[in-house]
C-alpha atoms as a PDB file:
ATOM      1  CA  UNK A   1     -61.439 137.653  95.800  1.00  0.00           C
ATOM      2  CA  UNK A   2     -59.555 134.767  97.129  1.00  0.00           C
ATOM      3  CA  UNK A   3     -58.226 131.885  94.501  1.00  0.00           C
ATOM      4  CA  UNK A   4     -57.176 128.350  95.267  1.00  0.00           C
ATOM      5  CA  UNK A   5     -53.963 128.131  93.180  1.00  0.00           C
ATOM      6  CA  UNK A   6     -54.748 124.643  92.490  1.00  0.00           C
ATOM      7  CA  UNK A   7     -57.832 125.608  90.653  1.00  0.00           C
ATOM      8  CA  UNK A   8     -55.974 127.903  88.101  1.00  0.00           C
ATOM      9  CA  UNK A   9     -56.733 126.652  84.886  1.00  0.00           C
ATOM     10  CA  UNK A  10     -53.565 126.355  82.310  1.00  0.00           C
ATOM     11  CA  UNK A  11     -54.860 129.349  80.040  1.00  0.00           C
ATOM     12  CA  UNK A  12     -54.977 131.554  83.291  1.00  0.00           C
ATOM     13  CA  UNK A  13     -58.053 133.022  84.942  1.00  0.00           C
ATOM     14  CA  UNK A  14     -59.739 136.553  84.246  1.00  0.00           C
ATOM     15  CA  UNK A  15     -61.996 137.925  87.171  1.00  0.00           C
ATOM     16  CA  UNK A  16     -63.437 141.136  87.930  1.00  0.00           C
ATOM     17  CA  UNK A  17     -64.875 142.666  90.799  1.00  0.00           C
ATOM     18  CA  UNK A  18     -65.914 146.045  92.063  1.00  0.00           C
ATOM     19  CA  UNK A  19     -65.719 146.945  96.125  1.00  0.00           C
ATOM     20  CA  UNK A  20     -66.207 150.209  97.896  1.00  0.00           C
ATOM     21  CA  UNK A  21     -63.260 152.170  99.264  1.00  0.00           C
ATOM     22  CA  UNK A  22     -64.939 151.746 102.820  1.00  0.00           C
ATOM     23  CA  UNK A  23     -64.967 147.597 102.031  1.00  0.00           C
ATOM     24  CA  UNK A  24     -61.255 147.836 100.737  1.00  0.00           C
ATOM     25  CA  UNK A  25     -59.908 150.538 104.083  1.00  0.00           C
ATOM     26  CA  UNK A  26     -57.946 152.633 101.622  1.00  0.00           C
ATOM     27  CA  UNK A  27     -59.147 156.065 101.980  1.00  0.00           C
ATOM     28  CA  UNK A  28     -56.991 158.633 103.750  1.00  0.00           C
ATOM     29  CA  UNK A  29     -57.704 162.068 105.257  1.00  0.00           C
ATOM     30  CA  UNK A  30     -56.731 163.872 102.216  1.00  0.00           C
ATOM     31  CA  UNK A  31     -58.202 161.260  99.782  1.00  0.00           C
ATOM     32  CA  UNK A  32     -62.020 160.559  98.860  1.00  0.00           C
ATOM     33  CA  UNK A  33     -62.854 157.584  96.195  1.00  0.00           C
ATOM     34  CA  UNK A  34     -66.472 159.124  94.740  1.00  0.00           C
ATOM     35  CA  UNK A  35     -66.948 156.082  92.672  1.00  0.00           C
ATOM     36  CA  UNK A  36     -66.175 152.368  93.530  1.00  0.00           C
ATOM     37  CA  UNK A  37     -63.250 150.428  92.809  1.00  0.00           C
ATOM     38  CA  UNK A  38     -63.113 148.353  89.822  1.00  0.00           C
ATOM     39  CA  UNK A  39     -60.338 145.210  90.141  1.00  0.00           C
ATOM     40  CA  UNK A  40     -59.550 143.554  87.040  1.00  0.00           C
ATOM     41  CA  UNK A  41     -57.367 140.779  87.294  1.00  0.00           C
ATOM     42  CA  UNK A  42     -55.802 138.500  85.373  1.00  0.00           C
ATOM     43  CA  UNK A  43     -53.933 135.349  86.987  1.00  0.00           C
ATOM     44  CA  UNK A  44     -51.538 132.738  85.316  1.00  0.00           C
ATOM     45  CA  UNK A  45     -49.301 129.637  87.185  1.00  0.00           C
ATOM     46  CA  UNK A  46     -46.279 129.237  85.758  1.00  0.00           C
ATOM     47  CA  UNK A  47     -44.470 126.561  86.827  1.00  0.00           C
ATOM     48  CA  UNK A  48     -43.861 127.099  91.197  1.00  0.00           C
ATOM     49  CA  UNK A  49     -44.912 130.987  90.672  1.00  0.00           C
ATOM     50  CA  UNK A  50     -47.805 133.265  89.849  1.00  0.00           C
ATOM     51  CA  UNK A  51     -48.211 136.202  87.157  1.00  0.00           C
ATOM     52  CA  UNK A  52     -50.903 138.053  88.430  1.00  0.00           C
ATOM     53  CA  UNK A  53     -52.012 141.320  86.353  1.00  0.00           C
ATOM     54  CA  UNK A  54     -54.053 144.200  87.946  1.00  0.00           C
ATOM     55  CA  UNK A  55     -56.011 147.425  86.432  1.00  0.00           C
ATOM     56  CA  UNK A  56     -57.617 149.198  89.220  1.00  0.00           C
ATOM     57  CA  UNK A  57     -60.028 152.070  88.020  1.00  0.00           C
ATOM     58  CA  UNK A  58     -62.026 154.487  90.466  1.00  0.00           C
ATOM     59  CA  UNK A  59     -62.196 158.468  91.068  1.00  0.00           C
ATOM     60  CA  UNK A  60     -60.863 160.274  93.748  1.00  0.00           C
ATOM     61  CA  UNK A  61     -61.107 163.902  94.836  1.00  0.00           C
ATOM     62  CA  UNK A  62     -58.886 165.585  97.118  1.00  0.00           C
ATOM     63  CA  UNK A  63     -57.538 169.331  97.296  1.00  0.00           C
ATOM     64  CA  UNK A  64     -54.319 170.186  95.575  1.00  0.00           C
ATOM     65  CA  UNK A  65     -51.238 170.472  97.907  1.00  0.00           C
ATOM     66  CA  UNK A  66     -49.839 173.408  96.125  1.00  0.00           C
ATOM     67  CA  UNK A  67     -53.366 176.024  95.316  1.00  0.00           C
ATOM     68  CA  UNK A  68     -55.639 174.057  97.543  1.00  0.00           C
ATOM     69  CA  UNK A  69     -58.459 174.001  95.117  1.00  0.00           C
ATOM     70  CA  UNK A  70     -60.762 170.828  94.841  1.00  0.00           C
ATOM     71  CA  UNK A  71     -60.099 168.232  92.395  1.00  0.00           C
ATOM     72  CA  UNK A  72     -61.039 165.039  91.317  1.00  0.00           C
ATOM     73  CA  UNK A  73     -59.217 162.691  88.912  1.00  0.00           C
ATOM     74  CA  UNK A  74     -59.303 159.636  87.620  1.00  0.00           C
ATOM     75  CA  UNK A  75     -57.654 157.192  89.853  1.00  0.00           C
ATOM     76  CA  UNK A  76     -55.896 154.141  87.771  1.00  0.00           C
ATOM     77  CA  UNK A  77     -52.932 151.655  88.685  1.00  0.00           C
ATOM     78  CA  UNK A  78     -51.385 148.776  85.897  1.00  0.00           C
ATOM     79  CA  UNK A  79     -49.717 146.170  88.059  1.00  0.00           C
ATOM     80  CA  UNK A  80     -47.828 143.220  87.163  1.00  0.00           C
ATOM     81  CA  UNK A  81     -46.919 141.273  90.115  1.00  0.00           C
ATOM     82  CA  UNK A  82     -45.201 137.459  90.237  1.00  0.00           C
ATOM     83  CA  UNK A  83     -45.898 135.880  93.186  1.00  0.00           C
ATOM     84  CA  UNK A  84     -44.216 132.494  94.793  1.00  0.00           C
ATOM     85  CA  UNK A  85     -46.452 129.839  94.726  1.00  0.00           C
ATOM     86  CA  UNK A  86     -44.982 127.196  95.965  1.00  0.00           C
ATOM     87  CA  UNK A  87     -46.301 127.727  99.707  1.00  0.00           C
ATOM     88  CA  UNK A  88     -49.570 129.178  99.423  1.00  0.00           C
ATOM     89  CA  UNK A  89     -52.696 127.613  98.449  1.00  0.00           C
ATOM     90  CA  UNK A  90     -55.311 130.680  98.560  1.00  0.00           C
ATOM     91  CA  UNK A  91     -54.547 133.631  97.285  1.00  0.00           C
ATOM     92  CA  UNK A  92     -56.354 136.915  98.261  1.00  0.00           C
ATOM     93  CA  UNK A  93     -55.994 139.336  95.286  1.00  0.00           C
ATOM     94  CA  UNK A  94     -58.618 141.744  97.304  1.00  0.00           C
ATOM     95  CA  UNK A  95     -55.293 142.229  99.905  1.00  0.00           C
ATOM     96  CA  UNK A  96     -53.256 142.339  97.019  1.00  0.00           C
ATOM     97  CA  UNK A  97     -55.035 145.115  95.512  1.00  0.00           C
ATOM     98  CA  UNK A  98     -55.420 146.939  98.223  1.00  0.00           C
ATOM     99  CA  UNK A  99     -51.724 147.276  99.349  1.00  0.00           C
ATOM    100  CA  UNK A 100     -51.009 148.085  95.793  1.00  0.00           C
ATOM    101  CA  UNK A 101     -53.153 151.222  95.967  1.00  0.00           C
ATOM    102  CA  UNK A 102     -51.968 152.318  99.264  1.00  0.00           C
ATOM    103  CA  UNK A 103     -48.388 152.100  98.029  1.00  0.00           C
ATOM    104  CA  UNK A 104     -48.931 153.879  94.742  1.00  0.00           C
ATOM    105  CA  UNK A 105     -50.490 157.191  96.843  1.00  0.00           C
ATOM    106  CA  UNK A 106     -48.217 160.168  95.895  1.00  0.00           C
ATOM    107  CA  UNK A 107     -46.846 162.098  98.310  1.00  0.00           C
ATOM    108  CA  UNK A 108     -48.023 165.565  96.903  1.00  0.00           C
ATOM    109  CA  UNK A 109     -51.859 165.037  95.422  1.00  0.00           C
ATOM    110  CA  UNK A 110     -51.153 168.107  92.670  1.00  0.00           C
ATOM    111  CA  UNK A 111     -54.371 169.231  90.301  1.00  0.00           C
ATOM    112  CA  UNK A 112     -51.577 169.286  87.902  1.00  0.00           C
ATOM    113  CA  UNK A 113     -47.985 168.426  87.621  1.00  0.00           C
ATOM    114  CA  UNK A 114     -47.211 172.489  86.703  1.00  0.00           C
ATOM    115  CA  UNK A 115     -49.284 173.789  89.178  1.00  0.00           C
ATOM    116  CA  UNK A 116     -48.462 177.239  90.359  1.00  0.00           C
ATOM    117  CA  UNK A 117     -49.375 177.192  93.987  1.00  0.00           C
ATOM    118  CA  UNK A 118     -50.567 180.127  95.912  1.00  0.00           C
ATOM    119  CA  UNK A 119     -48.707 183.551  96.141  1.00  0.00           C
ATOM    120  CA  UNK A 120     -47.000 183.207  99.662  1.00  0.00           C
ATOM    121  CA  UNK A 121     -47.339 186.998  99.875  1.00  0.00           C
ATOM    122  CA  UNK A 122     -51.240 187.841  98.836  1.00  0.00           C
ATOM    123  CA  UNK A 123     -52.933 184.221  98.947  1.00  0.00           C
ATOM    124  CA  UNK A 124     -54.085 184.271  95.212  1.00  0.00           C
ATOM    125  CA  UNK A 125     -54.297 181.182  93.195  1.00  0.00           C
ATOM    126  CA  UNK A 126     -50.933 181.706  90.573  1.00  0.00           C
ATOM    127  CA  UNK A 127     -52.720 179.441  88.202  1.00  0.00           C
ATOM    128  CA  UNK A 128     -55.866 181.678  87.925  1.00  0.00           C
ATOM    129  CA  UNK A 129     -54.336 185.480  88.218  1.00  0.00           C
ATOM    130  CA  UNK A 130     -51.097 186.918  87.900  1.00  0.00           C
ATOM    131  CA  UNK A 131     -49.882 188.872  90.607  1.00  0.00           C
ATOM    132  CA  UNK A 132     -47.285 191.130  91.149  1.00  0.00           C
ATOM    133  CA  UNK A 133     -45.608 190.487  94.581  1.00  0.00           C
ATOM    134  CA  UNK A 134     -42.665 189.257  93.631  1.00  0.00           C
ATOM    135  CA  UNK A 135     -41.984 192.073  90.661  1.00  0.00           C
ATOM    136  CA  UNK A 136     -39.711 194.513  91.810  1.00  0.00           C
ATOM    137  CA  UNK A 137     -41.087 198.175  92.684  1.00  0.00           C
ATOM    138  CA  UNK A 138     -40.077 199.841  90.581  1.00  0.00           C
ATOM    139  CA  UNK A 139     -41.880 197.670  87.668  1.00  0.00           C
ATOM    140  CA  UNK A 140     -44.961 198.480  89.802  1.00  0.00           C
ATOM    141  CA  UNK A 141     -45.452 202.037  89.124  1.00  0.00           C
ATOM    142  CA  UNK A 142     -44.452 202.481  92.427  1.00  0.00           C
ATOM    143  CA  UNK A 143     -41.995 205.066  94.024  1.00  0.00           C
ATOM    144  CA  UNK A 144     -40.426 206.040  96.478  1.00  0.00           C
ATOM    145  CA  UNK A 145     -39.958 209.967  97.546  1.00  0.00           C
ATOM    146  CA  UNK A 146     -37.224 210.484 100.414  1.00  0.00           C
ATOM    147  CA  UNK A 147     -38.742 213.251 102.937  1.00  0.00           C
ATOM    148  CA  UNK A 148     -35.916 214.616 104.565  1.00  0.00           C
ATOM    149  CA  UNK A 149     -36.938 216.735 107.481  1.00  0.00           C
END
């Protein structure tokens, strides 16, 4: 999606396009986009600069850092952005887009922000079953008879 500045009309300019993850190069290992992405922009010159609105929509599943399960959420960025436009003629909002969504990746992809993990001691999933590894044994039922010899 690549704009001639000059060619900006004074009310702005609202476009829309949709592109595949494979088209844009964002995917990562850990990352799959299961729908396209949908760019919305909206551009506006003011004066020597550039106000350029984005809402990017898609899906992505991944596996959650902490329990590992699958997931998939809905993926969406709001970006305002004011560009200089005093030495550029074209603008590409494709490239513009695309860096924005590679820079808003979290580090941690979570299936939720409270999510439990996976008890380091017996592998289960905390957010589905409780488990009692880190209770203390006596709280267990559990004890312990001294056999002297």
């Amino acid at each position: 999606m690549k704009i001639n500045i000059n060619e900006i009309p004074p009310q702005g300019l609202e476009l829309e396009e949709i592109e595949s993850a494979q088209a844009l190069d964002i995917e990562r290992s850990d990352i799959e986009f299961t729908k396209d992405v949908l760019i919305k922009v909206r551009i506006k010159r003011e004066y020597d600069s550039l106000r350029i609105h984005l809402d990017i929509e898609s899906e992505i599943s991944f596996s959650c850092a902490r329990c590992l399960e699958d997931e998939s959420k809905i993926f969406a960025q709001h970006i305002d952005i004011i560009k200089d436009a005093k030495e550029e003629r074209i603008i590409d909002l494709t490239q513009i887009a695309r860096e924005e969504i590679i820079f808003s990746y979290p580090d941690k992809l979570l299936c939720k922000e409270d999510c439990k993990g996976l008890c380091p001691q017996c592998g289960r999933n905390r957010n589905v079953h409780t488990c009692r590894c880190d209770a203390p044994l006596g709280s267990l039922g559990i004890h312990i008879d001294r056999l002297d010899n």
